[in-house]
Protein backbone atom coordinates (compact mmCIF):
# COMPACT_ATOMS: atom_id res chain seq x y z
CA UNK A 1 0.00 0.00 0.00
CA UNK A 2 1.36 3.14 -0.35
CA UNK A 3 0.81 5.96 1.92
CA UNK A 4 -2.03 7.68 0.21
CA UNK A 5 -4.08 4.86 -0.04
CA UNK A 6 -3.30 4.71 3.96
CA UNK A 7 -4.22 8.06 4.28
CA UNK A 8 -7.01 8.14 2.37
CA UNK A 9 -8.31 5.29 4.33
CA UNK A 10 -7.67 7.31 7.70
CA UNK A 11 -9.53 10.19 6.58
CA UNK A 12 -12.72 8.27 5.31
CA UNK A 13 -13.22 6.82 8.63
CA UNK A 14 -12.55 10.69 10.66
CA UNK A 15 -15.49 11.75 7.71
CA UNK A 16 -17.80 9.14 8.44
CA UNK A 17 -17.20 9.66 12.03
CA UNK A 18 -18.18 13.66 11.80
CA UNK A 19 -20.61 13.23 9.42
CA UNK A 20 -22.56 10.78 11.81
CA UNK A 21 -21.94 12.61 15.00
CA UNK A 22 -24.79 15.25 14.52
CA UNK A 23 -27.71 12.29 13.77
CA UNK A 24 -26.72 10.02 17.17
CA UNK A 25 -29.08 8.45 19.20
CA UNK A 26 -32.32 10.06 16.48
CA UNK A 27 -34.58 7.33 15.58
CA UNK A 28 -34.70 5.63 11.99
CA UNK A 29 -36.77 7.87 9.42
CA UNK A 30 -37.29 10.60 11.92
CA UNK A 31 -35.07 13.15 10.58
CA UNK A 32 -33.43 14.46 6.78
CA UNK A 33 -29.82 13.43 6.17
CA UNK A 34 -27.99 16.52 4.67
CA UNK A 35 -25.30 15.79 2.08
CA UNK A 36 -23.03 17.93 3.88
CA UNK A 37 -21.04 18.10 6.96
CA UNK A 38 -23.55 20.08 10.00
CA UNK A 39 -23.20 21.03 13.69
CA UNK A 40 -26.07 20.35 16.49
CA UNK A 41 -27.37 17.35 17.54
CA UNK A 42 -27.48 15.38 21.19
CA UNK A 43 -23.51 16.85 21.31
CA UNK A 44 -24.22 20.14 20.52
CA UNK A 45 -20.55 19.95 18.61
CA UNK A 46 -19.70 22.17 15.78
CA UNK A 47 -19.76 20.66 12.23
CA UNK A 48 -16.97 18.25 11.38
CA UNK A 49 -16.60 17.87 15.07
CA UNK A 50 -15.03 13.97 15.64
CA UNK A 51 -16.07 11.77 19.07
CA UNK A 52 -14.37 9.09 20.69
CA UNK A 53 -14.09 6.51 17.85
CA UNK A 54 -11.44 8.63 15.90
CA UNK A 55 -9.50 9.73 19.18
CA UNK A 56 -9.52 6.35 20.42
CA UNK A 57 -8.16 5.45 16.50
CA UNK A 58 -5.96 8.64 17.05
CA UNK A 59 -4.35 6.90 20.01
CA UNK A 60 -4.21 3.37 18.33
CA UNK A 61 -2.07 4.94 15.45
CA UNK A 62 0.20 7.15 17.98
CA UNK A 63 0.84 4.46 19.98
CA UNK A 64 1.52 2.45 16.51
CA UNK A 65 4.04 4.84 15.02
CA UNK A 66 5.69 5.22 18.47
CA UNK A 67 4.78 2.68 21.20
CA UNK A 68 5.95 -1.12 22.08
CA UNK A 69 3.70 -2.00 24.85
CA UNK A 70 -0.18 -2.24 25.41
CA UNK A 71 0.72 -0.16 28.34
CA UNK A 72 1.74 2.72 25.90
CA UNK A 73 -1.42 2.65 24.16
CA UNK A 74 -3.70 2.37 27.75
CA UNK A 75 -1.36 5.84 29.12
CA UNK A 76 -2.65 7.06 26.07
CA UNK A 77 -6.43 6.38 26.50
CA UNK A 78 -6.00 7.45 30.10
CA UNK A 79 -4.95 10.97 28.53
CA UNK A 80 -7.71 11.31 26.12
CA UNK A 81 -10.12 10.52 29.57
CA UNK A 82 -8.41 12.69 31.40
CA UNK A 83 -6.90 15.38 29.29
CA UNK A 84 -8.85 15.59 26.27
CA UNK A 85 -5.96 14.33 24.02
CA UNK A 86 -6.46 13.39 20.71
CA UNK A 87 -9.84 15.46 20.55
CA UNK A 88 -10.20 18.29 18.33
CA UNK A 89 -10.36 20.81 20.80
CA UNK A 90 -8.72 19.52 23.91
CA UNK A 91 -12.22 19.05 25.39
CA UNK A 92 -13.80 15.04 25.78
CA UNK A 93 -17.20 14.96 25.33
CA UNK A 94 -18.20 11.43 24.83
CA UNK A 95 -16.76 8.34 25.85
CA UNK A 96 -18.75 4.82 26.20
CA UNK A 97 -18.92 3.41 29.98
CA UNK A 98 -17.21 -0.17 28.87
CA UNK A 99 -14.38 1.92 27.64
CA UNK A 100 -14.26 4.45 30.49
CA UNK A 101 -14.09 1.42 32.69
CA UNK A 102 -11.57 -0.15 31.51
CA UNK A 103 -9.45 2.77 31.62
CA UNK A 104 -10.82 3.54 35.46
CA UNK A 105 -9.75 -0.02 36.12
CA UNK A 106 -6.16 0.06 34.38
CA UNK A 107 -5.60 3.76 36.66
CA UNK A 108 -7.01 2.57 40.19
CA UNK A 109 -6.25 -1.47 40.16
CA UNK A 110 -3.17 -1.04 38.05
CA UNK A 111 -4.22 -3.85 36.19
CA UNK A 112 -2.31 -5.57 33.15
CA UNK A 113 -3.63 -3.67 30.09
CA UNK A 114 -5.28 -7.36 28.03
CA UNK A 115 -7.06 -7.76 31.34
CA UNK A 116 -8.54 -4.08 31.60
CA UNK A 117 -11.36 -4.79 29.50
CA UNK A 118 -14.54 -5.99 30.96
CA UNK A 119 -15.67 -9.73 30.62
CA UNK A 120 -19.41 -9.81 30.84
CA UNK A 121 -22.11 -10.62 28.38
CA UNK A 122 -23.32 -7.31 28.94
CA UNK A 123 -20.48 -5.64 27.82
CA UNK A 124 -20.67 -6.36 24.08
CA UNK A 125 -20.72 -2.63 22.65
CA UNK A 126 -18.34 -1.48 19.46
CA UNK A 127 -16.15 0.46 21.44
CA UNK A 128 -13.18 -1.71 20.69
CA UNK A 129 -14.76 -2.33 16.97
CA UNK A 130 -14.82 1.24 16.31
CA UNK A 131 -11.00 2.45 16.57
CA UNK A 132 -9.24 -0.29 15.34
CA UNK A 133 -8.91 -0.38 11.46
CA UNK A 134 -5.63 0.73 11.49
CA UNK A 135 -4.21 -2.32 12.58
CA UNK A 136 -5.42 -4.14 9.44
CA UNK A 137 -2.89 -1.98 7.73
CA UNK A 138 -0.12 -2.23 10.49
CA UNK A 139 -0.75 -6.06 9.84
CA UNK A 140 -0.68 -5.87 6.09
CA UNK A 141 2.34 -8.09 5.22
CA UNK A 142 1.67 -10.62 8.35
CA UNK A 143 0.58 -13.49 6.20
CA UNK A 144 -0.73 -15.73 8.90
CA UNK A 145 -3.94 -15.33 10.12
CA UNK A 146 -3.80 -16.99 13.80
CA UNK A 147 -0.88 -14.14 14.20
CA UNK A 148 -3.16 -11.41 12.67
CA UNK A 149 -5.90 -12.95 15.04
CA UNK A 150 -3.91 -12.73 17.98
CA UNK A 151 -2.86 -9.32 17.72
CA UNK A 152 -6.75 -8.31 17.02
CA UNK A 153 -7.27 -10.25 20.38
CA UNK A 154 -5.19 -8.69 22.50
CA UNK A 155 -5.97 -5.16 21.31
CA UNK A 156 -9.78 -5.80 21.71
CA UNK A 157 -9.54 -7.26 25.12
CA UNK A 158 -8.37 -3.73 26.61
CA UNK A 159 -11.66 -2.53 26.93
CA UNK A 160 -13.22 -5.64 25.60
CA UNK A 161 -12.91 -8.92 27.30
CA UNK A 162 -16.35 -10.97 26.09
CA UNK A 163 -15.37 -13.60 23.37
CA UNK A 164 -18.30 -12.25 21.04
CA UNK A 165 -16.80 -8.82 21.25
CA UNK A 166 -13.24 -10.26 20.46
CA UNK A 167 -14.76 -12.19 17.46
CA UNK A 168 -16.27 -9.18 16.18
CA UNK A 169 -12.99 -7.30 15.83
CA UNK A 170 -11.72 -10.29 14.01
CA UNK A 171 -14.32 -10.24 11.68
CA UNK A 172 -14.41 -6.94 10.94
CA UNK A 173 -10.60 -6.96 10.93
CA UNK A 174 -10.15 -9.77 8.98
CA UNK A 175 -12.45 -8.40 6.12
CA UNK A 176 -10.81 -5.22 6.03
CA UNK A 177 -7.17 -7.13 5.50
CA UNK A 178 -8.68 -9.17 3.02
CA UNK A 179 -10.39 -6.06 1.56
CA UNK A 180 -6.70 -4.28 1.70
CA UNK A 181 -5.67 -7.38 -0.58
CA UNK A 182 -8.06 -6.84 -3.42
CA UNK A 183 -10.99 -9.11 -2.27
CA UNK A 184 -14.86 -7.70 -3.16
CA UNK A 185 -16.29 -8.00 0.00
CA UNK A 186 -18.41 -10.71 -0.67
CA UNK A 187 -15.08 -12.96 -1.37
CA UNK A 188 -13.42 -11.07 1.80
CA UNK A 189 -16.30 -12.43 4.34
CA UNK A 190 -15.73 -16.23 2.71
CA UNK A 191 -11.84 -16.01 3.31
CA UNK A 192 -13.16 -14.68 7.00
CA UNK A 193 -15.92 -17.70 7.23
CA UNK A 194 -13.04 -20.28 6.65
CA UNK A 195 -10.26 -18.74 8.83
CA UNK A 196 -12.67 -18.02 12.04
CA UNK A 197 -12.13 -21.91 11.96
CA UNK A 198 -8.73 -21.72 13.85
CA UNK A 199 -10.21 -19.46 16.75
CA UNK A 200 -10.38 -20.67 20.04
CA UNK A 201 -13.44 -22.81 21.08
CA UNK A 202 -14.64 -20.22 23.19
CA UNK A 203 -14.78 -17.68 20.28
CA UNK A 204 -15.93 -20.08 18.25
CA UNK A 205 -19.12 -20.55 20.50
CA UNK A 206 -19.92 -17.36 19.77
CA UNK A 207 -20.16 -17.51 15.86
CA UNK A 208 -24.14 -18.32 16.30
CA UNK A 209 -24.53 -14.47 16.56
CA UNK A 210 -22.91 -13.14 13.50
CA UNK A 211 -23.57 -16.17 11.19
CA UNK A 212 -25.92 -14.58 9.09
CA UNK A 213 -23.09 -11.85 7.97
CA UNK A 214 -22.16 -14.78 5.93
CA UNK A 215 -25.66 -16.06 4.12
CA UNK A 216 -25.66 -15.40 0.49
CA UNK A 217 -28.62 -13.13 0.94
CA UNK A 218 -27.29 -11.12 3.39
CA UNK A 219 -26.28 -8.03 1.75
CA UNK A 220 -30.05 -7.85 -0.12
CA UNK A 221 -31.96 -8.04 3.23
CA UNK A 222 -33.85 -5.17 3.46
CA UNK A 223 -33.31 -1.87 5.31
CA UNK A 224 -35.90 -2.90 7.69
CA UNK A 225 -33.67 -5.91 8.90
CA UNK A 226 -30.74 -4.40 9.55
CA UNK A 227 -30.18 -2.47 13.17
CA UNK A 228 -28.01 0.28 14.40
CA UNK A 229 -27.76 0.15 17.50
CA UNK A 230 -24.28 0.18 19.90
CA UNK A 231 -24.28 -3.69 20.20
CA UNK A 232 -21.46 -4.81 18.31
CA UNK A 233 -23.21 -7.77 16.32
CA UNK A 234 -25.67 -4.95 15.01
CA UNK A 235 -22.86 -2.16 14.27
CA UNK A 236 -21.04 -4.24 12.52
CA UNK A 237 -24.01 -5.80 10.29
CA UNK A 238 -25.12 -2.34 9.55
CA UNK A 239 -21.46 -1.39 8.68
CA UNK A 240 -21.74 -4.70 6.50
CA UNK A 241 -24.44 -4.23 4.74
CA UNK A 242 -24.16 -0.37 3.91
CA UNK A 243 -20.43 -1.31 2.33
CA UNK A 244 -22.24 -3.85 0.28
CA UNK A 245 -25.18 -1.89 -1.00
CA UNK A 246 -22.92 1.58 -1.58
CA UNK A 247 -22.56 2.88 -5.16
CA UNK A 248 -19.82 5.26 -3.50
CA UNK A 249 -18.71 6.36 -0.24
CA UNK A 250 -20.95 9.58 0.00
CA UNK A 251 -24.17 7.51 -0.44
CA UNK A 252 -22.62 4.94 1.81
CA UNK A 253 -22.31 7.89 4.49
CA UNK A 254 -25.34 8.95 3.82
CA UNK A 255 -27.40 5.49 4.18
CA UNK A 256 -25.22 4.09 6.99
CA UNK A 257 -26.58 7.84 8.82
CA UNK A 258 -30.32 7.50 8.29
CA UNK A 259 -30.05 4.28 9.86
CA UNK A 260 -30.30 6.01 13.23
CA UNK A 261 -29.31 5.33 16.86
CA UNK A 262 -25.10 4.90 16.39
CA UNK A 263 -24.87 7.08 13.70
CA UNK A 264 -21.21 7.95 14.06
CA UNK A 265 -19.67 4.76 14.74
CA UNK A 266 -21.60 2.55 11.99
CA UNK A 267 -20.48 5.96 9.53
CA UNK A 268 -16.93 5.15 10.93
CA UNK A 269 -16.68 1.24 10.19
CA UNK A 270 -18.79 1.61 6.99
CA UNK A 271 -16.07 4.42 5.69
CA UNK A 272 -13.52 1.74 6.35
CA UNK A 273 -14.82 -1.05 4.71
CA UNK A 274 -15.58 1.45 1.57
CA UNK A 275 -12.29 2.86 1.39
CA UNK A 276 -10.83 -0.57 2.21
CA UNK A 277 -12.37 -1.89 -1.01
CA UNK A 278 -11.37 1.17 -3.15
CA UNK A 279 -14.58 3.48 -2.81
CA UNK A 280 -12.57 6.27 -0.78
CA UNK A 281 -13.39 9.29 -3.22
CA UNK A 282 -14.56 11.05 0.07
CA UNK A 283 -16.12 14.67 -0.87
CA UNK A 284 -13.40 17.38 -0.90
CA UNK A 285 -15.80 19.63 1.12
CA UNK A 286 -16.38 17.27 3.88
CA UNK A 287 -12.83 16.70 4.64
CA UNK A 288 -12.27 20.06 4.25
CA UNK A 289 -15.08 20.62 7.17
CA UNK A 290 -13.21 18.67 9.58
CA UNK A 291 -12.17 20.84 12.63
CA UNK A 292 -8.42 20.42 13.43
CA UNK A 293 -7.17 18.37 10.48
CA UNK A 294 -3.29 19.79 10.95
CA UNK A 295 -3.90 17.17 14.60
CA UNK A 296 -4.98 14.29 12.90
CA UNK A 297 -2.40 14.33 10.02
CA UNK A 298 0.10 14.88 13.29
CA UNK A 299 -0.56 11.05 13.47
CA UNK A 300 -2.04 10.03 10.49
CA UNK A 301 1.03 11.26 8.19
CA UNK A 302 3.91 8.91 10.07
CA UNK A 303 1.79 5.81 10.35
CA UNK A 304 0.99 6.41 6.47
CA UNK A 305 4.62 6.69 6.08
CA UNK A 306 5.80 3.94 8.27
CA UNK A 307 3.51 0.87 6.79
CA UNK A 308 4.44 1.96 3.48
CA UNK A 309 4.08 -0.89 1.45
CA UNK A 310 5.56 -1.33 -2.01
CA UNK A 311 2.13 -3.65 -3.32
C-alpha cells in the first residue's frame, strides 16, 4: 500500500465519524440526512466535530508509530479521559462506559492492560470495533492469520474482554485485510468464514450471533432488517451491509446515517470497509469541514509513512 491509499483510508473513517456525530441516538426515518457536513445534535458539537471513535483510533495509530507495549497505548487512552488528548479541541465529550471502565480499572487497580477490559455478556458494545482499522494496515504483510488474530485479540480485550466482542474485531478486521488485498467484500467475508475456523473454542461458540453476515442473501436483506444500534453484532451488520449496497462512499455515508441510533460509529466502520475496497473518493468539502485536520495528520502522516508498502 502506499501511503495515500493509507491516508485516504484514515480520513474516510474521521469523515464518516463527523458526518454521523450530529444524527446520534435520532430514531430511523425521523429526521433528513444533509449531504453535507452540520453542527447540532445530542452533542451540541460544531460541524466536522469527531467523538471518541477517531480519538480512540488517534491513540491506536500514535501508539503504533511510536509505542511497544499495550501499556503505551492504555497511558494514552487514560490521557484522552483525562486530558482531552487526541480530541479536536482539547475538550472530551463522549466516551462509552465499557471503555471508560476499563481505563478507570487500568488507573485505580493497576491492572495488566489485556485484562482491563470488561468480561461480561453485557459488555458487548463497538467500542473496541470502532478504533481499530488501522491495525489491518499495520498487519498488512503478516501473512498468517492466527498471528493477525492474535494481535486483534489482545488489542480488543483492553476494553473488551467478552469472546463475542473479540470475534467481532476479528471479523471486521479480517475483512478489512482481506479487503486491503483486493478481495470484493463478498469474497473477503468467505476467506473470514473459513479462517474463524482456527479461533479458540470459546470464540468459536460465539459464531451463532454473526452467522448470518455470511448467508448469500445477506447483503439484499432489506433496510428494515438491519439495526443500528451500539451492540457490536448490530454495528457491525449495519457497517456490512451499507459497504455492500454503496454505489460510492458519500451515499454509503449517507445510508449508513439515516439508519439512526449509532450514527457515528456505523459511519466510521462503513467508511472503512468502503475505502478498504477502493470506494474512498470522500467529498473534498467534507474533509475540508473537519475541525483540526493539521492534529490528525500529526498522526495520520507517520503511520501512512511507516507501513508503506511497495504492493
Amino acid at each position: 500500500m502506499m501511503p495515500d491509499r493509507i491516508l485516504r483510508m484514515l480520513q474516510a473513517a474521521i469523515v464518516g465519524d463527523a458526518f454521523g456525530v450530529p444524527y446520534e441516538f435520532k430514531h430511523r426515518d425521523t429526521y433528513i440526512v444533509e449531504p453535507m457536513m452540520i453542527g447540532g445534535g445530542f452533542w451540541e458539537q460544531a460541524a466536522g466535530t469527531w467523538s471518541d471513535d477517531t480519538s480512540f483510533t488517534l491513540a491506536l495509530i500514535d501508539h503504533l508509530n511510536e509505542g511497544d507495549s499495550y501499556t503505551d497505548l492504555m497511558d494514552r487512552f487514560v490521557a484522552y479521559m483525562e486530558d482531552g488528548a487526541y480530541t479536536p479541541n482539547g475538550k472530551l465529550f463522549d466516551i462509552g462506559n465499557t471503555c471508560a471502565k476499563a481505563i478507570r480499572k487500568y488507573v485505580i487497580e493497576r491492572a495488566a492492560p489485556i485484562m482491563c477490559g470488561d468480561p461480561s455478556e453485557f459488555a458487548n458494545g463497538n467500542g473496541a470495533l470502532m478504533r481499530l482499522a488501522p491495525l489491518a494496515i499495520a498487519l498488512y504483510t503478516e501473512s498468517r492469520f492466527v498471528t493477525r488474530a492474535k494481535s486483534y485479540r489482545a488489542y480488543t480485550q483492553m476494553t473488551h474482554r467478552h469472546p463475542r466482542a473479540v470475534l467481532g474485531s476479528i471479523i471486521y478486521l479480517e475483512t478489512l485485510w482481506q479487503l486491503l488485498h483486493g478481495k470484493t467484500l463478498a469474497q473477503a467475508l468467505m476467506a473470514v468464514n473459513f479462517s474463524i475456523e482456527a479461533l479458540p473454542a470459546a470464540e468459536q461458540a460465539e459464531l451463532p450471533v454473526y452467522r448470518r453476515l455470511f448467508a448469500r442473501d445477506f447483503i439484499s436483506l432489506p433496510r428494515s432488517a438491519i439495526k443500528s444500534s451500539g451492540y457490536v453484532v448490530d454495528t457491525l451488520e449495519a457497517a456490512i451491509w451499507v459497504a455492500g449496497n454503496a454505489p460510492d462512499f458519500k451515499n454509503g455515508m449517507m445510508t449508513a446515517v439515516s439508519l439512526g441510533e449509532d450514527t457515528d460509529t456505523v459511519a466510521t466502520i462503513t467508511a472503512s470497509l468502503l475505502a478498504a475496497a477502493g470506494q474512498d473518493a470522500v467529498p473534498k468539502s467534507w474533509w475540508q469541514a473537519i475541525a483540526n485536520r493539521d492534529l490528525a495528520g500529526k498522526y495520520m502522516l507517520p503511520f501512512a509513512k511507516r507501513f508503506e508498502r511497495k504492493s
